[in-house]
N, C-alpha and C. Protein backbone atom coordinates (compact mmCIF):
# COMPACT_ATOMS: atom_id res chain seq x y z
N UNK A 1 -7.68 -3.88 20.94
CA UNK A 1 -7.78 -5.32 20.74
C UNK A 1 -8.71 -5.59 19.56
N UNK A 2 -8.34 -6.52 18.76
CA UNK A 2 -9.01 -6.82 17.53
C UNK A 2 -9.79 -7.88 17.71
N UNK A 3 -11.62 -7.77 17.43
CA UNK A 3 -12.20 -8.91 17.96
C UNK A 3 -12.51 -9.78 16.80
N UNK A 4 -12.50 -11.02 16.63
CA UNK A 4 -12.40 -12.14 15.60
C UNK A 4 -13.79 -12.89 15.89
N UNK A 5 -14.58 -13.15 14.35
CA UNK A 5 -15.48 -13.24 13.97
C UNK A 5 -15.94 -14.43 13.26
N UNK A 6 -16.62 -15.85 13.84
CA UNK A 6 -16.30 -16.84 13.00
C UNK A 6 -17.58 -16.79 12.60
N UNK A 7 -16.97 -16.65 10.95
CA UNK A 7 -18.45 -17.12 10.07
C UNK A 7 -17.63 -18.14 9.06
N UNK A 8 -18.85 -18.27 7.92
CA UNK A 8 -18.49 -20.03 7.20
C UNK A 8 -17.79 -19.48 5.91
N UNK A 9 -17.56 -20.50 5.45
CA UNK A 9 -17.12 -20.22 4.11
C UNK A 9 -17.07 -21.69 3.09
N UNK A 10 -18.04 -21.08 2.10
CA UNK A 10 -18.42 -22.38 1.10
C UNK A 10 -17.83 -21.80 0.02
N UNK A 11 -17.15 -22.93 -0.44
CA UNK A 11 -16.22 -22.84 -1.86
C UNK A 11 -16.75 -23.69 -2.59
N UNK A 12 -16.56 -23.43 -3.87
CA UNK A 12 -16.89 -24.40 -4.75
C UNK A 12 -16.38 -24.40 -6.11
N UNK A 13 -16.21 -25.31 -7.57
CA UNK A 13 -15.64 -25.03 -8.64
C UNK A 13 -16.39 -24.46 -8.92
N UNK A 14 -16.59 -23.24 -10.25
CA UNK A 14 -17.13 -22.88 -11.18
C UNK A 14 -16.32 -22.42 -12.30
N UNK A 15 -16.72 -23.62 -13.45
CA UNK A 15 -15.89 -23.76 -14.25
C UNK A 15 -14.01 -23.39 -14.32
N UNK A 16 -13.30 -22.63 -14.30
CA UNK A 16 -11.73 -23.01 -14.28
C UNK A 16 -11.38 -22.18 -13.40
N UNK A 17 -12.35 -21.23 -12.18
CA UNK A 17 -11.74 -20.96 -11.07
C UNK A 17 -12.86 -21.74 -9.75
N UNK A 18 -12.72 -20.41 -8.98
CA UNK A 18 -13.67 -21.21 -7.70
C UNK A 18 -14.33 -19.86 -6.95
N UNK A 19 -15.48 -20.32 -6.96
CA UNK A 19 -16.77 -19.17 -6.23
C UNK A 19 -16.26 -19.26 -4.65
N UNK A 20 -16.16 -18.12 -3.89
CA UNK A 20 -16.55 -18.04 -2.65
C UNK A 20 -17.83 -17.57 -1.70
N UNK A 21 -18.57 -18.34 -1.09
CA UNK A 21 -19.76 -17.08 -0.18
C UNK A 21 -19.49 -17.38 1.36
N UNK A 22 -19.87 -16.42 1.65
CA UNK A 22 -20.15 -16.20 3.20
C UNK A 22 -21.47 -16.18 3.61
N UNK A 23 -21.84 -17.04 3.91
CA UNK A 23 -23.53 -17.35 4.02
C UNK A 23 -24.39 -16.16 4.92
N UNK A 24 -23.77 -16.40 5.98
CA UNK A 24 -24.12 -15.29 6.77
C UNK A 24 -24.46 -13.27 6.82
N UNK A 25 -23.35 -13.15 5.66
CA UNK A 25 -23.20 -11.85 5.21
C UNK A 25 -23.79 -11.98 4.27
N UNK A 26 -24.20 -12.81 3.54
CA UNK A 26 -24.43 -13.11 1.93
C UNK A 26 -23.64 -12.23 0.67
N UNK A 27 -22.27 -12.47 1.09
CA UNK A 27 -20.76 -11.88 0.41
C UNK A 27 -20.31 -12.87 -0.31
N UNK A 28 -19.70 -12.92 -1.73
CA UNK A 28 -19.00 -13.67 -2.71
C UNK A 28 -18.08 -13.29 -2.97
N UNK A 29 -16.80 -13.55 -3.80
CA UNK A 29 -15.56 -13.70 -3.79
C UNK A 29 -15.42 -15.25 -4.90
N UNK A 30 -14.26 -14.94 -5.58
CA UNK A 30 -13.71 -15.70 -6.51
C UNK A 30 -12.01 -15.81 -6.43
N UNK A 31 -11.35 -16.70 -7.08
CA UNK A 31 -10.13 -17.31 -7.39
C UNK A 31 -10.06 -18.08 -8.04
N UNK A 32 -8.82 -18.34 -8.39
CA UNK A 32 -7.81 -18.68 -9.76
C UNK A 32 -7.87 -20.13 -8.80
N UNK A 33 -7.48 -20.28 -7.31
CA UNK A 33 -7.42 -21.59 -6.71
C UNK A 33 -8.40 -21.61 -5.07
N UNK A 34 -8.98 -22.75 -4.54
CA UNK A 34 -9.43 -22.39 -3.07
C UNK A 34 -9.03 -21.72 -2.64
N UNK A 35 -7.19 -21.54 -2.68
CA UNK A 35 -7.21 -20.40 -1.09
C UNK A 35 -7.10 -19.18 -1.86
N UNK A 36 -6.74 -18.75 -3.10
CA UNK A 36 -7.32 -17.59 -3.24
C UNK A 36 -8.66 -16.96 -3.31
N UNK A 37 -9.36 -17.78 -3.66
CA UNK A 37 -11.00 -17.77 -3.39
C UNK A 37 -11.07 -17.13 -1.86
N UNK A 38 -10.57 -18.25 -1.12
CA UNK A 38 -10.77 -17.92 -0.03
C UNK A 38 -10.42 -16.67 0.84
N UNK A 39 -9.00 -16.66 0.57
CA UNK A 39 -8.40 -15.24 0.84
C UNK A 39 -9.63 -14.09 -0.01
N UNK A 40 -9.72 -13.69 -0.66
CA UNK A 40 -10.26 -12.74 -1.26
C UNK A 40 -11.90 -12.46 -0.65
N UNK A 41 -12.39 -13.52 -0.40
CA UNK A 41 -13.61 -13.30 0.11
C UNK A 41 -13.16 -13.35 1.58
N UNK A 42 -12.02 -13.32 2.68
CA UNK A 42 -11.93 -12.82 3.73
C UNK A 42 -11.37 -11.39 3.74
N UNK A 43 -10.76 -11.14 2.42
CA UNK A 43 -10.69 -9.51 2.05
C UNK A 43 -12.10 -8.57 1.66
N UNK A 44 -12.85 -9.40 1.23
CA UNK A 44 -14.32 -8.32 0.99
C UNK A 44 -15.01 -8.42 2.10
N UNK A 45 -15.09 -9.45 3.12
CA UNK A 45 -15.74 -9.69 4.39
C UNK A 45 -15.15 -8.77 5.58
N UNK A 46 -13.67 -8.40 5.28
CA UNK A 46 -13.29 -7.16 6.00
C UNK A 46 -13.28 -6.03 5.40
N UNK A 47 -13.73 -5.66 4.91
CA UNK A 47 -13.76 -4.05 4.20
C UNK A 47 -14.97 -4.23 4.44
N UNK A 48 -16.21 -5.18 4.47
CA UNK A 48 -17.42 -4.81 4.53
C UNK A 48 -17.60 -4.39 6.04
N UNK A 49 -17.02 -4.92 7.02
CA UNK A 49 -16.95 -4.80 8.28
C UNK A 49 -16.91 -3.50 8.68
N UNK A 50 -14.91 -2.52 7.69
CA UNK A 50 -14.98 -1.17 7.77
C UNK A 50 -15.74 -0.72 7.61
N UNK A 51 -16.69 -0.57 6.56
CA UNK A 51 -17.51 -0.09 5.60
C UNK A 51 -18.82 0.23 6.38
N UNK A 52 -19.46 -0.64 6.35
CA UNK A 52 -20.76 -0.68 6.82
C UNK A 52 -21.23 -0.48 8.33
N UNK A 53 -22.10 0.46 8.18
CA UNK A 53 -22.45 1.01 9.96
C UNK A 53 -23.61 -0.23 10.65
N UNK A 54 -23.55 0.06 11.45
CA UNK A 54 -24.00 -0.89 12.51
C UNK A 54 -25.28 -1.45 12.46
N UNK A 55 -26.09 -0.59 11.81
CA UNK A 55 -27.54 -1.13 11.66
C UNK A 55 -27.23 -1.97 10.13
N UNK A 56 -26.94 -1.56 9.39
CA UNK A 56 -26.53 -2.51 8.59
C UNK A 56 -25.71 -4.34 8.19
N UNK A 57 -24.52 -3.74 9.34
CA UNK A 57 -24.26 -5.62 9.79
C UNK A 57 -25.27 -5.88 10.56
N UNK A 58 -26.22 -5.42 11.03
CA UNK A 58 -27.18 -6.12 12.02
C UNK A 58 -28.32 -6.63 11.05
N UNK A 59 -28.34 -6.04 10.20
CA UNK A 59 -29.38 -6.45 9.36
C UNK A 59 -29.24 -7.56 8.12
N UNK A 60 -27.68 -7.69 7.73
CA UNK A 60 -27.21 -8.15 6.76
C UNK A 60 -26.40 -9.83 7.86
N UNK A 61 -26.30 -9.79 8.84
CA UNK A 61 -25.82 -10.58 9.50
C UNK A 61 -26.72 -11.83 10.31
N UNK A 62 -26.69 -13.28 9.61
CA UNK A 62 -27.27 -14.33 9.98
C UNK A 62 -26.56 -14.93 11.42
N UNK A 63 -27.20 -15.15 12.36
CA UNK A 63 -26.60 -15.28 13.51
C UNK A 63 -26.60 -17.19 13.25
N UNK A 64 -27.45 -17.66 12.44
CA UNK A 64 -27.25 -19.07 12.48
C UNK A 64 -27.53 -19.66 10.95
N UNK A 65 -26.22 -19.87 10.41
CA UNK A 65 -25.96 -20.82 9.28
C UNK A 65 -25.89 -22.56 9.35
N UNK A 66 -26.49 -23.25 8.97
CA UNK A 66 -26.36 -24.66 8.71
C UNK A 66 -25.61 -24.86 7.65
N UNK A 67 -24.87 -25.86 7.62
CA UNK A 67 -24.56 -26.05 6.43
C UNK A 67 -24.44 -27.66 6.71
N UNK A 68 -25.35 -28.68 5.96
CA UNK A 68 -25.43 -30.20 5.69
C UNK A 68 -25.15 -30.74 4.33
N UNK A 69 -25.31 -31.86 4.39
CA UNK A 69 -25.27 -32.71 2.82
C UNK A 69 -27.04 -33.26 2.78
N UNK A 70 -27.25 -33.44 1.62
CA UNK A 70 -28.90 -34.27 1.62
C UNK A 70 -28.44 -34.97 0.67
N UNK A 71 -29.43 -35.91 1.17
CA UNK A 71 -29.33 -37.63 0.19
C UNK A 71 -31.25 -37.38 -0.18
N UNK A 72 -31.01 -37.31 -2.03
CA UNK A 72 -32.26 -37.30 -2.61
C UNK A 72 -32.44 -38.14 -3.58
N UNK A 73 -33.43 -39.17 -3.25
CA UNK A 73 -33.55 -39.88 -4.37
C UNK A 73 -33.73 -39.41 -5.49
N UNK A 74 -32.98 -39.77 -6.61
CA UNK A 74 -33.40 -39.25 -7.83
C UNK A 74 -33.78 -40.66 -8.81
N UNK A 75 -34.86 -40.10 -9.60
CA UNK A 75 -35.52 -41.07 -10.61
C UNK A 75 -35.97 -42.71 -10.24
């Protein structure tokens, strides 16, 4: 049985493609459009999974991400 893992995923433009991170892993990933962004950084977020032994996702793994908007006055 394959166990499924919800972590976040913040996209954003940078310049004429789009950045991906995984806050939690602190993993990035890029694309030509969002969902390739996206796809691709759920392709490095699973190979890191293969990859990496256990004390390592334990160490590299945020058990609690926020993610808000802030309202800052400026000037």
């Amino acid at each position: 049985m394959t166990a499924i893992q919800q972590l976040t995923a913040i996209i954003e433009r940078e310049g004429d493609g789009y950045v991906s991170l995984c806050p939690e892993l602190d993993i990035a990933s890029q694309g030509d459009s969002v969902e390739e962004a996206k796809s691709n950084l759920m392709e490095a977020v699973q190979l890191f999974f293969e990859v990496a032994d256990d004390s390592e996702i334990e160490h590299r793994l945020h058990a609690e991400v926020f993610v808000t908007r802030l309202e800052v006055p400026i000037g």
